[in-house]
C-alpha atoms as a PDB file:
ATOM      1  CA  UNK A   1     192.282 183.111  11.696  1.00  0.00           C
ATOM      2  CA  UNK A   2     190.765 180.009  10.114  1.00  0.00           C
ATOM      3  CA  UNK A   3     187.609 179.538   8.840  1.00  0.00           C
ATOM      4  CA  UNK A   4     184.653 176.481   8.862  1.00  0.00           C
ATOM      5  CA  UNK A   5     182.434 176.518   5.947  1.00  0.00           C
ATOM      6  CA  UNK A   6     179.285 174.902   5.347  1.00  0.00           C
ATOM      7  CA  UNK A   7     177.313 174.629   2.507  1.00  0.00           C
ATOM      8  CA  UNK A   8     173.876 173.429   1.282  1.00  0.00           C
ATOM      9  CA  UNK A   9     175.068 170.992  -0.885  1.00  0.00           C
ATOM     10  CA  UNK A  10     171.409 170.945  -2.669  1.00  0.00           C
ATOM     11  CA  UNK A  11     172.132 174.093  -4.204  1.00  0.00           C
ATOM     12  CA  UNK A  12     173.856 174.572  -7.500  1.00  0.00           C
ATOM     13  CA  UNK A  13     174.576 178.424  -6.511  1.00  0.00           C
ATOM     14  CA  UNK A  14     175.324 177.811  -2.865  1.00  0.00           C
ATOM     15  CA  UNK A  15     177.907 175.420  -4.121  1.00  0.00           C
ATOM     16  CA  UNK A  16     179.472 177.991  -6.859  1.00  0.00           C
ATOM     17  CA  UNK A  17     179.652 180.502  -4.055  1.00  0.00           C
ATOM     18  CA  UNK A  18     181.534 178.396  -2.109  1.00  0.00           C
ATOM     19  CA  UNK A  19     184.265 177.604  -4.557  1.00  0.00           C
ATOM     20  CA  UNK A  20     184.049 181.110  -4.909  1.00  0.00           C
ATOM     21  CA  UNK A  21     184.844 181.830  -1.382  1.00  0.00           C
ATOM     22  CA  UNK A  22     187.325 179.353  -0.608  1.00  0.00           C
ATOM     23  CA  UNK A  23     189.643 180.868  -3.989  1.00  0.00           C
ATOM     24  CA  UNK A  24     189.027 184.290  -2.376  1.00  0.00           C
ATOM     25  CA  UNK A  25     190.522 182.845   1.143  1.00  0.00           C
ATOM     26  CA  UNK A  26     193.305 180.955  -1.070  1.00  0.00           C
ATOM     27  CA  UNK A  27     194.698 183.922  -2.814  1.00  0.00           C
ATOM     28  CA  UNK A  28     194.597 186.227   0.915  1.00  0.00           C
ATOM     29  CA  UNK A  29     196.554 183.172   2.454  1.00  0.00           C
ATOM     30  CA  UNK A  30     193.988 182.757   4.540  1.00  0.00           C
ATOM     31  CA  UNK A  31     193.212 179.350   6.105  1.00  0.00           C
ATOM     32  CA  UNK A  32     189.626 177.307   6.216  1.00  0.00           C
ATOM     33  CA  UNK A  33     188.784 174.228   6.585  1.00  0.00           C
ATOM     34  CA  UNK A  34     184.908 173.010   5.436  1.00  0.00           C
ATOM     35  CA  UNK A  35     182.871 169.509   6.504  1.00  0.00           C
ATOM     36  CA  UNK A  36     183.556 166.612   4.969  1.00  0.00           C
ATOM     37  CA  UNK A  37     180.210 165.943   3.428  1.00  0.00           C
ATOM     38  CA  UNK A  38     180.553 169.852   1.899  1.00  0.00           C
ATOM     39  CA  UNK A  39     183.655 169.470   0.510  1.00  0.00           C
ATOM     40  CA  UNK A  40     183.089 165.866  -1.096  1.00  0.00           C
ATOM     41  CA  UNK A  41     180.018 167.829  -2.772  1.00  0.00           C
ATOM     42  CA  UNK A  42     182.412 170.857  -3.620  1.00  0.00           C
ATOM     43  CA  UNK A  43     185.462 169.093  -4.751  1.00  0.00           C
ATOM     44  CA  UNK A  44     187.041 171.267  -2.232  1.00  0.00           C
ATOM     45  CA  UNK A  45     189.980 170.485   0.155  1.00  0.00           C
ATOM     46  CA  UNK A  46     190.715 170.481   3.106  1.00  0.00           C
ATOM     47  CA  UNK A  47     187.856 168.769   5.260  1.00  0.00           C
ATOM     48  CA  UNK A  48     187.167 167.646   8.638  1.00  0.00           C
ATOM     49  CA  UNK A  49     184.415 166.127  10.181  1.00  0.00           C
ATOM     50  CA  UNK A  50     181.777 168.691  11.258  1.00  0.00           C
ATOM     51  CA  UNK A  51     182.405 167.755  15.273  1.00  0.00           C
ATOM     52  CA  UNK A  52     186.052 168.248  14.510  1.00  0.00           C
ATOM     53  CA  UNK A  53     185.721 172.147  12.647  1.00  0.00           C
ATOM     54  CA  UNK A  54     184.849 174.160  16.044  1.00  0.00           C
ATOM     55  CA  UNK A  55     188.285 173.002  17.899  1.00  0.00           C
ATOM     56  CA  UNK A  56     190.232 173.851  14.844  1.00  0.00           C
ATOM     57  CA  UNK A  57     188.382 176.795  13.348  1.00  0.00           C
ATOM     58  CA  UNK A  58     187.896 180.284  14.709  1.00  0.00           C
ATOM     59  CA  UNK A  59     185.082 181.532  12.670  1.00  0.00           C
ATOM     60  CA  UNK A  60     181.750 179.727  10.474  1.00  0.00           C
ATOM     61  CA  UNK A  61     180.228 180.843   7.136  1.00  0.00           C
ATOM     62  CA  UNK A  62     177.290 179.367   6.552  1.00  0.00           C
ATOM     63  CA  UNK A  63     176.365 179.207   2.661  1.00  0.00           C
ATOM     64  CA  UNK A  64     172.749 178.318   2.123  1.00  0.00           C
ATOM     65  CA  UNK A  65     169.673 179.321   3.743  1.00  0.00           C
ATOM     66  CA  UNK A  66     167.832 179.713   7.337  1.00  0.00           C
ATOM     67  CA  UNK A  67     168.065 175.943   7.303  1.00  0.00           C
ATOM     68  CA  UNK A  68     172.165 175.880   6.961  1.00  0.00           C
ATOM     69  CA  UNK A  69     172.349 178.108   9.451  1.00  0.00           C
ATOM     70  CA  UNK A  70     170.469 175.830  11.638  1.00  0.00           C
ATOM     71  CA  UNK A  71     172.407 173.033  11.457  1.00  0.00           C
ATOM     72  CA  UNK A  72     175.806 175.659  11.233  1.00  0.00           C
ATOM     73  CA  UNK A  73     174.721 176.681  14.831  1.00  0.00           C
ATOM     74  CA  UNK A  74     174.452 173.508  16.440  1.00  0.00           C
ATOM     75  CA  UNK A  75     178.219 172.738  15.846  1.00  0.00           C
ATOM     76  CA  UNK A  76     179.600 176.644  16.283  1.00  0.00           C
ATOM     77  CA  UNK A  77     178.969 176.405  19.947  1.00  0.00           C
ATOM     78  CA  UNK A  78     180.072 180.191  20.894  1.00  0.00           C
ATOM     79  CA  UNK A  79     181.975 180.992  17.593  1.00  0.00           C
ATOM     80  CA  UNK A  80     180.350 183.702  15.773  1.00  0.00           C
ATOM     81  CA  UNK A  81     178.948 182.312  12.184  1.00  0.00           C
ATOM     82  CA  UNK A  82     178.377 184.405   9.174  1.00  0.00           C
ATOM     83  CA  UNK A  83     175.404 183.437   7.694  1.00  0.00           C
ATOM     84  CA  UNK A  84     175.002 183.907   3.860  1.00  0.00           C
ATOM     85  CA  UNK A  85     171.679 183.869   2.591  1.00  0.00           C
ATOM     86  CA  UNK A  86     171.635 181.791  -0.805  1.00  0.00           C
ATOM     87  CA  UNK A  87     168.259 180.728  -0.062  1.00  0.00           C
ATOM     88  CA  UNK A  88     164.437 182.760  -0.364  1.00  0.00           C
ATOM     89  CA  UNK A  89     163.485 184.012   3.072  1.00  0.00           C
ATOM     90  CA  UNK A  90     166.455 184.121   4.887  1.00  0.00           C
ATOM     91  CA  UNK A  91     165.311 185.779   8.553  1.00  0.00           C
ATOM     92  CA  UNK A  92     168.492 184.253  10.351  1.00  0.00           C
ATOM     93  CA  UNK A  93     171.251 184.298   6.698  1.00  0.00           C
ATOM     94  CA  UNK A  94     171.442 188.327   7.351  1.00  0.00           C
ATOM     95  CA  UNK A  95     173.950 188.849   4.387  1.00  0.00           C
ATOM     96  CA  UNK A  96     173.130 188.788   0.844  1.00  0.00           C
ATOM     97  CA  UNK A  97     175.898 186.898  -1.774  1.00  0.00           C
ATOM     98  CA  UNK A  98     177.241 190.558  -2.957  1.00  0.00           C
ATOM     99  CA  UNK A  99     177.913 191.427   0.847  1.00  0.00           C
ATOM    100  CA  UNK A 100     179.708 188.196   1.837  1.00  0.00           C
ATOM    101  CA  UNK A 101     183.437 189.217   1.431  1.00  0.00           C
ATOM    102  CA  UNK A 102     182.857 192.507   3.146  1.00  0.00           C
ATOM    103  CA  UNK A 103     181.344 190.203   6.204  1.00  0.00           C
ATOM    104  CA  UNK A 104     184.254 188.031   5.956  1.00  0.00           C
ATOM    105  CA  UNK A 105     187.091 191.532   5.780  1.00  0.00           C
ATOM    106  CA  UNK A 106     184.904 192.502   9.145  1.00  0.00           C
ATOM    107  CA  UNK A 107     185.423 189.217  10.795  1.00  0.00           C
ATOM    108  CA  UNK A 108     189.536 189.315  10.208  1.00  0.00           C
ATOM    109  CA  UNK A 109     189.472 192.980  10.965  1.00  0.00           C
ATOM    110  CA  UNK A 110     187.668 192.597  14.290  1.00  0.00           C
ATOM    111  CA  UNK A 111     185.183 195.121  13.256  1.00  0.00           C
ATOM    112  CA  UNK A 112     181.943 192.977  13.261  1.00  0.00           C
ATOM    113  CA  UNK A 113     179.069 193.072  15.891  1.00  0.00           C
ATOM    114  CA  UNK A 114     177.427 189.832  17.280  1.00  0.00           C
ATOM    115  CA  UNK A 115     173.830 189.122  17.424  1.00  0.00           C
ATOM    116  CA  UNK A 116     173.622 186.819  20.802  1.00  0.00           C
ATOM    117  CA  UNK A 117     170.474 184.406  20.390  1.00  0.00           C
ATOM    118  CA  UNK A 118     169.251 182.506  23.151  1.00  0.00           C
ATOM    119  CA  UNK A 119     168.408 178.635  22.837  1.00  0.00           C
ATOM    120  CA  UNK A 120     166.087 175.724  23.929  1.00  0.00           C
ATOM    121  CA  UNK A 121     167.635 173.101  25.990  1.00  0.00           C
ATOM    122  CA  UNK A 122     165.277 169.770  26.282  1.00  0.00           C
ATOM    123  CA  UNK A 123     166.159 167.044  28.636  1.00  0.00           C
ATOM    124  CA  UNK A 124     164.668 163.840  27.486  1.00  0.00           C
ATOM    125  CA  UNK A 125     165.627 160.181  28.435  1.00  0.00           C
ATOM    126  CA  UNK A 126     167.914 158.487  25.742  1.00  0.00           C
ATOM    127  CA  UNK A 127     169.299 154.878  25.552  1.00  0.00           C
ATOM    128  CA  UNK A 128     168.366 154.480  29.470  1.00  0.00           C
ATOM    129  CA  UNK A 129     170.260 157.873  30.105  1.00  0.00           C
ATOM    130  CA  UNK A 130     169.154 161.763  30.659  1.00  0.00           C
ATOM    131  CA  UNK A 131     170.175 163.384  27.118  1.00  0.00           C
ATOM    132  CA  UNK A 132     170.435 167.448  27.093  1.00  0.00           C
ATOM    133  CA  UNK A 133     169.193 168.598  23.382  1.00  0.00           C
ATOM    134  CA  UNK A 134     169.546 172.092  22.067  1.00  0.00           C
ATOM    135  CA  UNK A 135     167.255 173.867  19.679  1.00  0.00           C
ATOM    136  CA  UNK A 136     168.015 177.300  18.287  1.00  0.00           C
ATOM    137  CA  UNK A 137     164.589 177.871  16.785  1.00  0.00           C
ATOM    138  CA  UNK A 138     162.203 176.082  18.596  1.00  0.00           C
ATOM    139  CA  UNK A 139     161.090 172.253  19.988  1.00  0.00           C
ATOM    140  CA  UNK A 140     157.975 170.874  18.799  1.00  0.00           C
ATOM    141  CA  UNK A 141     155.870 167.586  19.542  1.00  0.00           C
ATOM    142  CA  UNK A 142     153.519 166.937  17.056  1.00  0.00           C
ATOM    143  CA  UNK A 143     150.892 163.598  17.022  1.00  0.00           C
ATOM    144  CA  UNK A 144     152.583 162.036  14.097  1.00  0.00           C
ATOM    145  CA  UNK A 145     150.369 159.123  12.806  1.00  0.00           C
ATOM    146  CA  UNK A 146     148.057 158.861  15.807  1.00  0.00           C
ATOM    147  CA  UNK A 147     144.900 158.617  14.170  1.00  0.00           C
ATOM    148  CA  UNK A 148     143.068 160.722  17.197  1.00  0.00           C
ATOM    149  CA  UNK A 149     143.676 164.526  18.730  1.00  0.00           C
ATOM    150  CA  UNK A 150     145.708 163.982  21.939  1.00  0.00           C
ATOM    151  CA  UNK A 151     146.332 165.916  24.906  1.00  0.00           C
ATOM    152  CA  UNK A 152     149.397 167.835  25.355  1.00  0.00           C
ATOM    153  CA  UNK A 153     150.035 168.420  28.900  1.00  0.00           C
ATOM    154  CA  UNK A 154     151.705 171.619  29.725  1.00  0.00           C
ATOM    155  CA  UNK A 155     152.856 172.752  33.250  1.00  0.00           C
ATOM    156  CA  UNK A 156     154.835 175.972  34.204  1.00  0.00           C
ATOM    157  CA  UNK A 157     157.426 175.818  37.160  1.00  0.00           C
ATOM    158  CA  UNK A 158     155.287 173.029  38.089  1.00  0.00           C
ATOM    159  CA  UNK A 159     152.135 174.619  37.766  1.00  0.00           C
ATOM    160  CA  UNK A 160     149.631 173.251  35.313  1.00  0.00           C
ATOM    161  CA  UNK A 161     148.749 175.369  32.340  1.00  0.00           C
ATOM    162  CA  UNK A 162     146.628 173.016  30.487  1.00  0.00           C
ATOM    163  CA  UNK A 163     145.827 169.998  28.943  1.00  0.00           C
ATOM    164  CA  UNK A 164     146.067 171.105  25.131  1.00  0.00           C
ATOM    165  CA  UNK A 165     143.849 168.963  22.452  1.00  0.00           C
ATOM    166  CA  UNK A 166     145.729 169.743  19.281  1.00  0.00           C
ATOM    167  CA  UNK A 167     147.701 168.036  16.574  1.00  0.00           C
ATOM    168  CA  UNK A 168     151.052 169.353  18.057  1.00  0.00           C
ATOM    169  CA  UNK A 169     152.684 171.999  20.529  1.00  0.00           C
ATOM    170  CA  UNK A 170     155.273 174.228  19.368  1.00  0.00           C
ATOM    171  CA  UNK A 171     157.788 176.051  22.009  1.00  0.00           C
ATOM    172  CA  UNK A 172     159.834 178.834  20.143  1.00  0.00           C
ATOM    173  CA  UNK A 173     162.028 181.306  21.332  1.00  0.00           C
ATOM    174  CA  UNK A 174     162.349 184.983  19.574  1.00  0.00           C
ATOM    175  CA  UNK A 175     164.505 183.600  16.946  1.00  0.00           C
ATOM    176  CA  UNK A 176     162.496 180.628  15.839  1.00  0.00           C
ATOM    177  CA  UNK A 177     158.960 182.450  16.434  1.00  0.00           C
ATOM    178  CA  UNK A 178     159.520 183.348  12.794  1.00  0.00           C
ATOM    179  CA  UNK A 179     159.511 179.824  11.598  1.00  0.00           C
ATOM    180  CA  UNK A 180     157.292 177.182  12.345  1.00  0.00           C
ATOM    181  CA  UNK A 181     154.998 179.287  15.167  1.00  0.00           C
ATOM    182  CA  UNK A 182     154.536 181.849  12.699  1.00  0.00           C
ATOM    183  CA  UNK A 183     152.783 179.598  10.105  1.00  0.00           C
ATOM    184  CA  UNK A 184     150.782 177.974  13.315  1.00  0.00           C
ATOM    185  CA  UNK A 185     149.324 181.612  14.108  1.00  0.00           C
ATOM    186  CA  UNK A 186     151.913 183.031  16.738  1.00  0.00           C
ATOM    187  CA  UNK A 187     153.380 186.085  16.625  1.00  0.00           C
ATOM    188  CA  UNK A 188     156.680 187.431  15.562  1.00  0.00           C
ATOM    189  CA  UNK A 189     159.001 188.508  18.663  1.00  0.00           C
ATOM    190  CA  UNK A 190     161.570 190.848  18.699  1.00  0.00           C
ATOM    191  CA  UNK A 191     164.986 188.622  18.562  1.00  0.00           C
ATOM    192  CA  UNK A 192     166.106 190.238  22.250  1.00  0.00           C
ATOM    193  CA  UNK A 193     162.819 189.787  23.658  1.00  0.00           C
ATOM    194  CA  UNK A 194     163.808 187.475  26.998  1.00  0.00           C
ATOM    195  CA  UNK A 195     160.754 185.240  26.270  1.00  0.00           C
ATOM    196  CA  UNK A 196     159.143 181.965  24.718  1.00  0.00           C
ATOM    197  CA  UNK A 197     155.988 181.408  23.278  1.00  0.00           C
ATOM    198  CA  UNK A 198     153.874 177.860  23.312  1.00  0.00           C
ATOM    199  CA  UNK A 199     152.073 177.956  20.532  1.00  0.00           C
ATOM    200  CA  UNK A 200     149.273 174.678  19.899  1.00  0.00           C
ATOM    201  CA  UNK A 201     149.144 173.223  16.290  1.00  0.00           C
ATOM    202  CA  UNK A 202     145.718 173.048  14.886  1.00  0.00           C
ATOM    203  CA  UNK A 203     143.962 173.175  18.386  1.00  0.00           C
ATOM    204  CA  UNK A 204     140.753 171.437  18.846  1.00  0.00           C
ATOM    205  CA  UNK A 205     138.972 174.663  20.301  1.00  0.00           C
ATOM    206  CA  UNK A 206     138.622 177.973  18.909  1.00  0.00           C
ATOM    207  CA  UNK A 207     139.379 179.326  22.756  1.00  0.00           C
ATOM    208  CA  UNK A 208     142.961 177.455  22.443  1.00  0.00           C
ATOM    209  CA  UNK A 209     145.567 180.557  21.737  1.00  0.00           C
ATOM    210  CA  UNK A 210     149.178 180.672  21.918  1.00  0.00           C
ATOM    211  CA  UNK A 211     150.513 182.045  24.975  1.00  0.00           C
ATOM    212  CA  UNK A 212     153.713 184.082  25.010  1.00  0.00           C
ATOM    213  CA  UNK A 213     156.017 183.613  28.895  1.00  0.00           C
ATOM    214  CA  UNK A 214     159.108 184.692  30.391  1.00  0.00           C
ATOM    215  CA  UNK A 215     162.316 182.598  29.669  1.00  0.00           C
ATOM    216  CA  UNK A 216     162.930 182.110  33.035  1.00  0.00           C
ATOM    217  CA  UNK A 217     160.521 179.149  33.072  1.00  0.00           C
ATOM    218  CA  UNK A 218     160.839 175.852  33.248  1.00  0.00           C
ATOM    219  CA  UNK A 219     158.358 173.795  30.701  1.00  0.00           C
ATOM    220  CA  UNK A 220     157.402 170.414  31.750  1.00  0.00           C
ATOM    221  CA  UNK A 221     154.979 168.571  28.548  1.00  0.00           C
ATOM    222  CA  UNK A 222     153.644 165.334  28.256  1.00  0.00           C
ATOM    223  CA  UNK A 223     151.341 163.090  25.587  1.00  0.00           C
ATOM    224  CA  UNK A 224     148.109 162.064  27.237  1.00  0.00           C
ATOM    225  CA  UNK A 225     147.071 159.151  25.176  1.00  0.00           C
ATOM    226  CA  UNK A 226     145.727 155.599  24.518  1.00  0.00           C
ATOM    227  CA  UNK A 227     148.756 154.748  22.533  1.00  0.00           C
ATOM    228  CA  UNK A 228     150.796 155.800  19.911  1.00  0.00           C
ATOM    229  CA  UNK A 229     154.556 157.475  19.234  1.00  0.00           C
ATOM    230  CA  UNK A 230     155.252 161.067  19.020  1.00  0.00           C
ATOM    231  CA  UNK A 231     157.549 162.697  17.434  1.00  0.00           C
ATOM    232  CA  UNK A 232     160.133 165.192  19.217  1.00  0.00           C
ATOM    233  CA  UNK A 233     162.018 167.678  17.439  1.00  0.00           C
ATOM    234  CA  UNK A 234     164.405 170.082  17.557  1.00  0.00           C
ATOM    235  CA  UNK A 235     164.785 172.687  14.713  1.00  0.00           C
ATOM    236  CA  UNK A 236     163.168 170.437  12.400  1.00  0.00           C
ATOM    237  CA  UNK A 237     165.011 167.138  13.070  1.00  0.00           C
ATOM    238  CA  UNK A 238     163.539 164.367  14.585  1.00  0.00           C
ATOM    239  CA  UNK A 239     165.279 163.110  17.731  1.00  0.00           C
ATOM    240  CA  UNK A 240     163.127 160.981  19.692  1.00  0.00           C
ATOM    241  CA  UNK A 241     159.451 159.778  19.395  1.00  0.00           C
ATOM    242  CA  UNK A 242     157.846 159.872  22.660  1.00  0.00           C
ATOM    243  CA  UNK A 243     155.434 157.388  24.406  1.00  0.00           C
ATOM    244  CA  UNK A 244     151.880 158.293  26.553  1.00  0.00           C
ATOM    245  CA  UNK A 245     152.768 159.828  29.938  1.00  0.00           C
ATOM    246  CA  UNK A 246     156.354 160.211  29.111  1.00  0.00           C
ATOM    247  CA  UNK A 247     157.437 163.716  30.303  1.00  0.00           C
ATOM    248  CA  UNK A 248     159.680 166.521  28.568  1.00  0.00           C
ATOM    249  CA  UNK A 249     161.736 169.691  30.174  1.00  0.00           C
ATOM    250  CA  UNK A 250     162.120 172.469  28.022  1.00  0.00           C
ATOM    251  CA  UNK A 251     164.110 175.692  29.001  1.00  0.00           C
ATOM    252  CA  UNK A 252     166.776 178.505  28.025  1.00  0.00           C
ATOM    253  CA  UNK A 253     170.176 176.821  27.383  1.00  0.00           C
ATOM    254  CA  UNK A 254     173.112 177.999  28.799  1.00  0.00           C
ATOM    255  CA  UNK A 255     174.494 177.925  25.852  1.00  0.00           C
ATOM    256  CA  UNK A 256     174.460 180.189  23.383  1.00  0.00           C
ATOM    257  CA  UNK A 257     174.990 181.043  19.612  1.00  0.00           C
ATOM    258  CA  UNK A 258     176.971 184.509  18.043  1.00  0.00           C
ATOM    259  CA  UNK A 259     175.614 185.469  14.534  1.00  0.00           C
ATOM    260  CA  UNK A 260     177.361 187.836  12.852  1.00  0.00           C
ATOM    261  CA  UNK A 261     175.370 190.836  12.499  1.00  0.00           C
ATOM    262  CA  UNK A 262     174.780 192.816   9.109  1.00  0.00           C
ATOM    263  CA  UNK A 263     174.748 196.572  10.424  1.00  0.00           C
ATOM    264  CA  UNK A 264     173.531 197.623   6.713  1.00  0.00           C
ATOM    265  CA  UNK A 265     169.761 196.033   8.115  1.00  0.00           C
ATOM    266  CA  UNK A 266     167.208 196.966  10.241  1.00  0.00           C
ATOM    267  CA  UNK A 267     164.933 194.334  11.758  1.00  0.00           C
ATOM    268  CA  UNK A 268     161.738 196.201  11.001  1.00  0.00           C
ATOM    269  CA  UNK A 269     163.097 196.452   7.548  1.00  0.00           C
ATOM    270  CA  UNK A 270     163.551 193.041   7.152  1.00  0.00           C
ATOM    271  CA  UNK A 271     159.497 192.127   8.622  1.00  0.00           C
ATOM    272  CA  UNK A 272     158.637 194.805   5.691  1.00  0.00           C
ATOM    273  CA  UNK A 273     160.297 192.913   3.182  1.00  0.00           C
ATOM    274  CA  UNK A 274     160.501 189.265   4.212  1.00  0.00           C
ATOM    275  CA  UNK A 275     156.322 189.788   5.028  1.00  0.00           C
ATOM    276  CA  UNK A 276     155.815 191.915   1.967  1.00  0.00           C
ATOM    277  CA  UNK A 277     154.012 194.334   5.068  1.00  0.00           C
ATOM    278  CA  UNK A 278     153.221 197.462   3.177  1.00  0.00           C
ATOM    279  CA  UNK A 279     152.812 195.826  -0.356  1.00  0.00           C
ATOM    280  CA  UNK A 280     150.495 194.159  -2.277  1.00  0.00           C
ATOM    281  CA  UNK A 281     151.772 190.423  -3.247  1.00  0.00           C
ATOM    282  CA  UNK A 282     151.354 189.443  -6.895  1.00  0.00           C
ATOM    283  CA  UNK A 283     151.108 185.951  -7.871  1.00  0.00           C
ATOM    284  CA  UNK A 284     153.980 184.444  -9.137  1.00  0.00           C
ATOM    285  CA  UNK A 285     156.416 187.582  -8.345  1.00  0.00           C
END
């Protein structure tokens, strides 16, 4: 079995951990392989190009935080990815530093479980072509520098929803309605709940509320406005800005992504202490 690694390269300890992990794999005669811009950052050979590391590698560890294992995903395609949480929250990074050789031991022993997340698939227009984008966490259109509130235009299988006056509209699925939705004031879904939620950024009305549907649907949304860019993007990465009356599909992917799954946690354990639910937060702690 060979391994692709990935690192946050921002972070002293994420990079440690990583030479770390890659001596560990050395000394078992194990083979990996990590991206080229980690391992220029590491010092660490060998390297491929991060489009190159799912044909040639079995498995992904992902060394950083929820945001690593982002961008991990998007390349993994179907290969399950262990993520390792070097960062603070770490909803989607399920195991902790101390736990990441017993993750890796389950992985060559065939003893792991998978956690199968479902995805966003957007089809846009691209360079005069119809581009397919994927989104683990969640698609968002937000006004960007357009001085006024614009209309987002929302329609359902067709069907109109409505015409949304807020600064942005967020579609998440369960995994991503954790991230940004959460801080927006949508709830937290189960992760194998078979739904979205549309949740409006800063709406203009107090009646405006996000709305939670089935993941069968097809989303259709559009930017009513005088003029003006808007920015698309797709678990945090800005892929296209989007001009008045030009119009956006959103729906599940066929494609999905297999994280590793930590049996040692529980998901209402991890709400408890992720959310501090149940205690009282002290400053600075």
């Amino acid at each position: 079995m060979k391994f692709a690694i990935v690192v946050n390269i921002n972070r002293q300890d994420a990079l440690e951990l990583a030479r770390e992990l890659t001596s560990w794999l050395r000394q078992r005669g194990l083979a990996y392989a990590l991206d080229s811009v980690s391992a220029q950052r590491c010092g660490i050979e060998p390297s491929m190009a991060m489009e190159e590391l799912n044909k040639h590698c079995d498995a992904f560890i992902s060394l950083g935080g929820d945001g690593t294992l982002l961008f991990t995903s998007h390349y993994s395609v179907t290969k399950p990815v262990i993520g390792i949480n070097v960062g603070h929250l770490g909803f989607l990074a399920e195991f902790s530093k101390a736990e990441m050789y017993q993750a890796v031991e389950q992985v060559l022993n065939g003893t792991y479980s998978i956690h199968v997340r479902s995805q966003l698939e957007t089809e846009v227009r691209m360079n005069n072509r119809i581009e397919h984008l994927t989104a683990l966490n969640d698609v968002v259109i937000e006004k960007g520098a357009y001085p006024r509130i614009p209309a987002f235009i929302i329609r359902l299988d067709g069907e109109l929803l409505s015409a949304y006056r807020a600064d942005g509209i967020i579609i998440a699925t369960s995994t991503g309605s954790t991230a940004y939705s959460l801080s927006a004031g949508g709830p937290i879904i189960a992760p194998k709940s078979n739904v979205f939620v549309i949740t409006p950024i800063c709406p203009h009305m107090l009646t405006v509320r996000p709305i939670v549907i089935s993941d069968d649907k097809t989303i259709e949304i559009s930017v009513e406005a005088q003029n003006g860019e808007f920015p698309l993007n797709c678990d945090g990465h800005v892929r296209k800005m989007l001009l008045p009356g030009e119009t956006i599909t959103v729906r599940k992917s066929e494609q999905i992504i297999n994280l590793v799954a930590n049996e040692n946690r529980r998901y209402c354990e991890i709400l408890r202490s992720k959310l501090l639910w149940g205690h009282e937060h002290q400053s600075g702690s």
